[in-house]
C-alpha atoms as a PDB file:
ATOM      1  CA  UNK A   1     170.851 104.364  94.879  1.00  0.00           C
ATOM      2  CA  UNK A   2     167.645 102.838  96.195  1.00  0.00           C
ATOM      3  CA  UNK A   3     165.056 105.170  97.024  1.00  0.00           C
ATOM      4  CA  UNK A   4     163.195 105.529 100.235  1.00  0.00           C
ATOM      5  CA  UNK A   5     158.912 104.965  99.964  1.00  0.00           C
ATOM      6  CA  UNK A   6     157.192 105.415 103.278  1.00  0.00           C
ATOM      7  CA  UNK A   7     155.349 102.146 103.898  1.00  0.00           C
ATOM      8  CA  UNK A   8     152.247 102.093 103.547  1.00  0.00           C
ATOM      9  CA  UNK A   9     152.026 104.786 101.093  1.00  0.00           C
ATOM     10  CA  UNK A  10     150.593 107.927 102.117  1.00  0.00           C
ATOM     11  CA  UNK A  11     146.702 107.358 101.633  1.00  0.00           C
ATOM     12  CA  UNK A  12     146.684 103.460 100.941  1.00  0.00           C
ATOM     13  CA  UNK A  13     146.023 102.826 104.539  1.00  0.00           C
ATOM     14  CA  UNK A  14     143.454 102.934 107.075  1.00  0.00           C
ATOM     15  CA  UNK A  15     143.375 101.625 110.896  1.00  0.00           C
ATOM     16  CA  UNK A  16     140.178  99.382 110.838  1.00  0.00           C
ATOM     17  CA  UNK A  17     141.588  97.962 113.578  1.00  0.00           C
ATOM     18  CA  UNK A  18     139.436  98.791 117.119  1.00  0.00           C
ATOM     19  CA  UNK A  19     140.042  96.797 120.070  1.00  0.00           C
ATOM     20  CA  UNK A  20     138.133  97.060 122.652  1.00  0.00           C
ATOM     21  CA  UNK A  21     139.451  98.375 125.988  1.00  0.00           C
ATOM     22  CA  UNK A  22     136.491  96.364 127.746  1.00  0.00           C
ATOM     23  CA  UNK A  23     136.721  98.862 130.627  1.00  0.00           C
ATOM     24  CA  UNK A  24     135.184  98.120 133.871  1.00  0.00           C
ATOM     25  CA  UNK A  25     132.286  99.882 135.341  1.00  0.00           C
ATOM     26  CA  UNK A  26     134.087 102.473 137.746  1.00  0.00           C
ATOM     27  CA  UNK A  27     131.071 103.374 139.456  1.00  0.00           C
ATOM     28  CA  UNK A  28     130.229 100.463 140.428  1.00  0.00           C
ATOM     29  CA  UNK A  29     134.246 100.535 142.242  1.00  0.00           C
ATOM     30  CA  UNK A  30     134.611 102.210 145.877  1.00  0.00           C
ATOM     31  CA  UNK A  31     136.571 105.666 144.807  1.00  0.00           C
ATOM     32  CA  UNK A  32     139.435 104.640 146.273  1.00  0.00           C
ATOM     33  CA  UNK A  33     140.423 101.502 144.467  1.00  0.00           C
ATOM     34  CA  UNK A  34     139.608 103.262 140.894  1.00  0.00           C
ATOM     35  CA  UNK A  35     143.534 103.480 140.117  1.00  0.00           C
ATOM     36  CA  UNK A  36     143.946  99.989 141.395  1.00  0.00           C
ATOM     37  CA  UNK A  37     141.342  98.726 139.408  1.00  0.00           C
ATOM     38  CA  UNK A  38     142.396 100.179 136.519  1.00  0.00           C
ATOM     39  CA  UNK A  39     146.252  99.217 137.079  1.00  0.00           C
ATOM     40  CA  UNK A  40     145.101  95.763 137.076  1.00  0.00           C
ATOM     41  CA  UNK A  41     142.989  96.027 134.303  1.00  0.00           C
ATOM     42  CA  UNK A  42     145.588  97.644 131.585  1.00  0.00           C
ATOM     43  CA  UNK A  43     148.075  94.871 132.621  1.00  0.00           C
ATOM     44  CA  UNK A  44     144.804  92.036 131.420  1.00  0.00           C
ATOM     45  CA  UNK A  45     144.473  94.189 128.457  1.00  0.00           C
ATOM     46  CA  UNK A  46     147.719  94.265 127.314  1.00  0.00           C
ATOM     47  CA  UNK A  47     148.849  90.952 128.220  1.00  0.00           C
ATOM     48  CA  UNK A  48     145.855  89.358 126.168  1.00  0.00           C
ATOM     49  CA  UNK A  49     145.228  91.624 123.390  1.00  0.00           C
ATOM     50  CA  UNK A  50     147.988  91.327 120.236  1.00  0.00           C
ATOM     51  CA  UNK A  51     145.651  93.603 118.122  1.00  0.00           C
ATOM     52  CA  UNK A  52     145.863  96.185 120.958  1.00  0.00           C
ATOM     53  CA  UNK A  53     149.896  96.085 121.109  1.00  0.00           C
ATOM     54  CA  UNK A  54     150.163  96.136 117.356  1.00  0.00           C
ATOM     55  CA  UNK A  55     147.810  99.136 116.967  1.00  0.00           C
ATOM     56  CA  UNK A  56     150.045 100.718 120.039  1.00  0.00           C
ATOM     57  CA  UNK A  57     153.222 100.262 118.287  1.00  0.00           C
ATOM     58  CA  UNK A  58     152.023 101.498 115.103  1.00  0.00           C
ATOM     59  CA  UNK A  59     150.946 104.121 116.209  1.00  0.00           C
ATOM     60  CA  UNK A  60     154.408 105.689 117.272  1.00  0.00           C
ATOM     61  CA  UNK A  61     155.486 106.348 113.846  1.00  0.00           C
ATOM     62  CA  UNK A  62     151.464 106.166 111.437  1.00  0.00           C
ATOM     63  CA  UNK A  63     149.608 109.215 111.734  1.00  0.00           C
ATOM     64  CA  UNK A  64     146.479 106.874 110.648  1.00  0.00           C
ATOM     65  CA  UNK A  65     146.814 104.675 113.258  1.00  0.00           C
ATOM     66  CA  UNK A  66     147.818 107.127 116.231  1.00  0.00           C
ATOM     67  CA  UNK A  67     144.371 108.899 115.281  1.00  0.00           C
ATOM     68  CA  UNK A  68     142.595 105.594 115.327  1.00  0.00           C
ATOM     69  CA  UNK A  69     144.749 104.974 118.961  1.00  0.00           C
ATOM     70  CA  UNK A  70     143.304 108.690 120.201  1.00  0.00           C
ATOM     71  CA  UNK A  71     139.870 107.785 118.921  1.00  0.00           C
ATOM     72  CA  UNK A  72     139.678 104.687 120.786  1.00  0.00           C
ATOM     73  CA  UNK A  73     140.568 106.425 124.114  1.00  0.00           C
ATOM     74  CA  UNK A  74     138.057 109.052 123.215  1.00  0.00           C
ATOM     75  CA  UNK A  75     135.735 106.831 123.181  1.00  0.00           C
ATOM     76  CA  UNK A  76     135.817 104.022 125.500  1.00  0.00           C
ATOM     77  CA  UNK A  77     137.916 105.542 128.489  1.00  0.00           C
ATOM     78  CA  UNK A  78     136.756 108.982 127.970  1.00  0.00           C
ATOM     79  CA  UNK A  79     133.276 107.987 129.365  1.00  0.00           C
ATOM     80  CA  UNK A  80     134.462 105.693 131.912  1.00  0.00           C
ATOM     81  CA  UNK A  81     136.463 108.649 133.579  1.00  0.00           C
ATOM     82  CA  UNK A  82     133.220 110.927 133.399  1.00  0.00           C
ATOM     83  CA  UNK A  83     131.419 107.989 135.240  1.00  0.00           C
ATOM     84  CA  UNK A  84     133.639 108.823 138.385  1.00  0.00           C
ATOM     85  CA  UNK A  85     135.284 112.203 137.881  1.00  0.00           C
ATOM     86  CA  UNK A  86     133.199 114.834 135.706  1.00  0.00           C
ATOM     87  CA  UNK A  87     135.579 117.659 136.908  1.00  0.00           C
ATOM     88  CA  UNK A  88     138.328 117.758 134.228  1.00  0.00           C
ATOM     89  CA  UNK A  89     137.412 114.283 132.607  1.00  0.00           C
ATOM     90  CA  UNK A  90     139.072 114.765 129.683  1.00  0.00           C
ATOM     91  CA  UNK A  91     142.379 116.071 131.405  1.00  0.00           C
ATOM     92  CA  UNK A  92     142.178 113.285 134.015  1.00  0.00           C
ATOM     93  CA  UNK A  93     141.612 110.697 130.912  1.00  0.00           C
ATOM     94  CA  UNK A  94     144.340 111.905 129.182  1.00  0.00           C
ATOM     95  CA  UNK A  95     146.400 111.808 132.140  1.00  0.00           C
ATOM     96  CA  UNK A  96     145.818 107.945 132.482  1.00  0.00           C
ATOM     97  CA  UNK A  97     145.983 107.332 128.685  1.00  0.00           C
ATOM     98  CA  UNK A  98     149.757 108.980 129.113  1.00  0.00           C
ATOM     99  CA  UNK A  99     150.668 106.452 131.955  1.00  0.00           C
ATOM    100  CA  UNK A 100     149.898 103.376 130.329  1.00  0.00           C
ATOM    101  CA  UNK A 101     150.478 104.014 127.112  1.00  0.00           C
ATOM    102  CA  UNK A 102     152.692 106.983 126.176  1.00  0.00           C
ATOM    103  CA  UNK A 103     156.347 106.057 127.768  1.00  0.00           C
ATOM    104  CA  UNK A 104     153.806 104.550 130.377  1.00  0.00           C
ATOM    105  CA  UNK A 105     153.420 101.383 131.117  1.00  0.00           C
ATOM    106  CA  UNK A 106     152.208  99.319 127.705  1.00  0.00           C
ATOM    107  CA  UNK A 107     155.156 101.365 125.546  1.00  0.00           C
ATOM    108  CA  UNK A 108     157.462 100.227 128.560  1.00  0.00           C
ATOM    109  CA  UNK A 109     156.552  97.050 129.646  1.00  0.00           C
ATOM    110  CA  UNK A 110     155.419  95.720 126.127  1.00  0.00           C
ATOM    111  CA  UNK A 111     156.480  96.682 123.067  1.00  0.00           C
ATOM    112  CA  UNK A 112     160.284  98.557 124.454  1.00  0.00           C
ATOM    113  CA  UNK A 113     159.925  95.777 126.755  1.00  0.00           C
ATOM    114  CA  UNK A 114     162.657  97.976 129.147  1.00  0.00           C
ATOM    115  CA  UNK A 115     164.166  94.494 131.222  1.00  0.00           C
ATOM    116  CA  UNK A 116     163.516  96.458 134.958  1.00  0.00           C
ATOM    117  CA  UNK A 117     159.525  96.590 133.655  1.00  0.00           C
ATOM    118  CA  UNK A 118     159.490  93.399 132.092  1.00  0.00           C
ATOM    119  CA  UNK A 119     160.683  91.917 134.937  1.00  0.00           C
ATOM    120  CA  UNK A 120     158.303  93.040 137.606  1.00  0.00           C
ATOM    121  CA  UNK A 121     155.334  91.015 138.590  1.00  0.00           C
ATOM    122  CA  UNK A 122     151.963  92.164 138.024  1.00  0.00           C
ATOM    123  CA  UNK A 123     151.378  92.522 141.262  1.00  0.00           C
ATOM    124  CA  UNK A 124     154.453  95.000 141.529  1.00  0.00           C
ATOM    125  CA  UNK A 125     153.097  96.494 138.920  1.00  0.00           C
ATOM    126  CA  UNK A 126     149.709  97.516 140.205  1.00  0.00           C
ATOM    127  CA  UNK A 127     151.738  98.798 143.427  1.00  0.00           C
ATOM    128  CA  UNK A 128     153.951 101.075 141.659  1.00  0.00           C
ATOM    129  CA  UNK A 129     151.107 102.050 139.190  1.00  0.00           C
ATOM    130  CA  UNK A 130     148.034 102.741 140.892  1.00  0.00           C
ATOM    131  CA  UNK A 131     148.544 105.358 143.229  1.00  0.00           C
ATOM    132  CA  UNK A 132     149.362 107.220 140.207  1.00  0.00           C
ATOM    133  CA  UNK A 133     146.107 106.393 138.464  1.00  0.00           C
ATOM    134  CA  UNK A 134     144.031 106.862 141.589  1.00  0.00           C
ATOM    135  CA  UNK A 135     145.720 110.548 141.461  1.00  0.00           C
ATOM    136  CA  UNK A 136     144.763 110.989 138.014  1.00  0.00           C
ATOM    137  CA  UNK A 137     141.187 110.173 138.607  1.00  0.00           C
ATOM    138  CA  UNK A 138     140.335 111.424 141.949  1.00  0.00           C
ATOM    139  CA  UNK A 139     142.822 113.851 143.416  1.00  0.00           C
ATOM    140  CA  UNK A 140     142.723 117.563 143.124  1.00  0.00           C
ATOM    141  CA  UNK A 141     145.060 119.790 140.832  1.00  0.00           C
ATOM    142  CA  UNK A 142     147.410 121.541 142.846  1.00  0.00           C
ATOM    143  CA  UNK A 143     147.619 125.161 141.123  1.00  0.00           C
ATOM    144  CA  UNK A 144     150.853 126.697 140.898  1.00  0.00           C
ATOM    145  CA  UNK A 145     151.580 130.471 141.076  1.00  0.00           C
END
């Protein structure tokens, strides 16, 4: 009976791998078009950037390389989120992080590749996308009870 070895073996690996999100300056962007901006942006990054879809679909199932995923967002769109909304940045950033990446739109669109998302145009895409991101990064939390 063959036996089962996690690949790579626990401890053998490390992400190296860092792409860089080459966000835009958001401050320099009129409030709000932020979530359009960054709707458009994602789809660039994702559609040109092999190293970024290989560390995102690792990352489902390697521990190493879903920290090096988190640390990446830390640090590049962290900032960028603090540039334009300092209240809750790191809720709001984690917010967007979930809705292109998690099931968002990269998981969706690019590695599941689910055929409705796949076969949207990019433009669709931004519509359906950014009013989401714009309430991530500039709307208020409604608090419940």
């Amino acid at each position: 009976m063959p036996v089962f070895m996690p690949w790579p073996p626990a401890g053998e690996c490390t992400w190296a791998a860092s792409p860089d999100l080459r966000l835009p300056d958001l401050s320099a962007t009129p409030r709000e078009e932020v979530g359009r901006r960054i709707a458009r942006h994602v789809l660039d990054r994702c559609d040109g950037d092999e190293t970024l879809m290989a560390l995102l679909r690792a990352s489902v199932t390697n521990p190493a390389a879903a920290q090096r995923t988190r640390e990446i967002f830390a640090t590049q769109l962290g900032p960028a989120v603090v540039a334009i909304a300092p209240d809750d940045a790191a809720a709001r950033a984690g917010l967007v992080a979930a809705q292109v990446l998690g099931l968002g739109l990269a998981l969706t669109r690019y590695v599941l590749r689910l055929p409705p998302i796949v076969a949207m145009d990019r433009d669709t895409v931004v519509d359906w996308l950014a009013p989401t991101l714009q309430h991530y990064l500039t709307g208020t939390r409604r608090r419940t009870g």
